[in-house]
Protein backbone atom coordinates (compact mmCIF):
# COMPACT_ATOMS: atom_id res chain seq x y z
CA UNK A 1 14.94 26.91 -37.72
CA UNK A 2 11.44 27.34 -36.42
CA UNK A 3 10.82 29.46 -33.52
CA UNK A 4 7.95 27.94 -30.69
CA UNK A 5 7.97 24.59 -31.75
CA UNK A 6 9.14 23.54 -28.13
CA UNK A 7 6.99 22.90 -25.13
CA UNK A 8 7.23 25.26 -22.24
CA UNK A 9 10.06 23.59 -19.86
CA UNK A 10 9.64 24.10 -16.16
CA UNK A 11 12.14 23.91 -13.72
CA UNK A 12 10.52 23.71 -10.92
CA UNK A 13 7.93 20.84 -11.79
CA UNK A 14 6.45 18.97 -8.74
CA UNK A 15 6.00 15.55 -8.57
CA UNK A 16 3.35 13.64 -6.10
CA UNK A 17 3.68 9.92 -5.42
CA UNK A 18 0.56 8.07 -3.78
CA UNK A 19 2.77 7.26 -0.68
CA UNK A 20 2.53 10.81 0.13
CA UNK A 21 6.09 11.66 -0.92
CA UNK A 22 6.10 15.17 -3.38
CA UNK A 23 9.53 16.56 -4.69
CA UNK A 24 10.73 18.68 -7.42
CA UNK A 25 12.58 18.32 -10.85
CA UNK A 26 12.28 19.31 -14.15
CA UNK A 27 9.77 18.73 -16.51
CA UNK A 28 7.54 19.95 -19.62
CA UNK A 29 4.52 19.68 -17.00
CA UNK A 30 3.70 22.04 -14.27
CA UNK A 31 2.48 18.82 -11.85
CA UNK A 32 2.86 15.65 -12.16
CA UNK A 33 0.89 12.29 -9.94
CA UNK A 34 2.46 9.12 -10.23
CA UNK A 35 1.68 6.35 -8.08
CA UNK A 36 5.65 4.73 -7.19
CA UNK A 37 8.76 7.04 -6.13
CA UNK A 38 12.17 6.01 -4.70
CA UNK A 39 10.46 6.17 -1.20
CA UNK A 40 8.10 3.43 -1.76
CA UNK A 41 9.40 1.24 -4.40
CA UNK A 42 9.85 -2.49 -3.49
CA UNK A 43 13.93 -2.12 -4.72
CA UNK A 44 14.72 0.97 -2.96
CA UNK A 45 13.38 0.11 0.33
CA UNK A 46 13.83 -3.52 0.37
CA UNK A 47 10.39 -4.07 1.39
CA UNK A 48 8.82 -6.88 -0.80
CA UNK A 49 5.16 -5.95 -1.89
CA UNK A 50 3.81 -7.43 -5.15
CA UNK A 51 1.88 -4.25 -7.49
CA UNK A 52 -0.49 -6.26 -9.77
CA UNK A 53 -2.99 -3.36 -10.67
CA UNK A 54 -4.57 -6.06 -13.47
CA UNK A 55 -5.10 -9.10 -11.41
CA UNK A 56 -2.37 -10.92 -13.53
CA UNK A 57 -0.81 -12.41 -10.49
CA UNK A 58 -3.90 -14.11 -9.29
CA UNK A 59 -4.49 -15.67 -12.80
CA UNK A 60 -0.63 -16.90 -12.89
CA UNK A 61 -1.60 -18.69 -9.61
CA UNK A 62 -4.50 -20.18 -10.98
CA UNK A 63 -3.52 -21.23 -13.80
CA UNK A 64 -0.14 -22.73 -11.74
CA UNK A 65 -2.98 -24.70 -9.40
CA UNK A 66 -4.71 -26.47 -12.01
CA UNK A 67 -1.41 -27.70 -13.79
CA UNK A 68 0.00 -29.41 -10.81
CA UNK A 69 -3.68 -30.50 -9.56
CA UNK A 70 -3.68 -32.49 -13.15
CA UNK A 71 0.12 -34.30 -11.84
């Protein structure tokens, strides 16, 4: 088998959410950003927010205008 071939694992890894929320687990990176976490994430709070970073929302409703404006 080769020998080094594996990333460096670190098992202390910590992990900052956008919300403001940082914890710990383990990870091949040293520090991690991500921008949703258990603390702020629609299912786990029950909070309903729609995250449309791509404005794919507003063409959906566009595009849902015109067809019934055409009925």
């Amino acid at each position: 088998m080769k020998k080094d071939i594996h990333p460096k694992y670190y098992k202390n890894a910590k992990v900052n959410c956008a919300c403001g929320n940082s914890f710990t687990l383990g990870s091949t990176k040293e520090f991690i950003e991500t921008e949703i976490c258990s603390s702020c994430h629609p299912l786990y709070t029950g909070k309903e927010k729609v995250i449309d970073t791509l404005g794919q929302v507003q063409k959906f409703k566009a595009r849902l205008a015109k067809k019934t404006k055409k009925k």
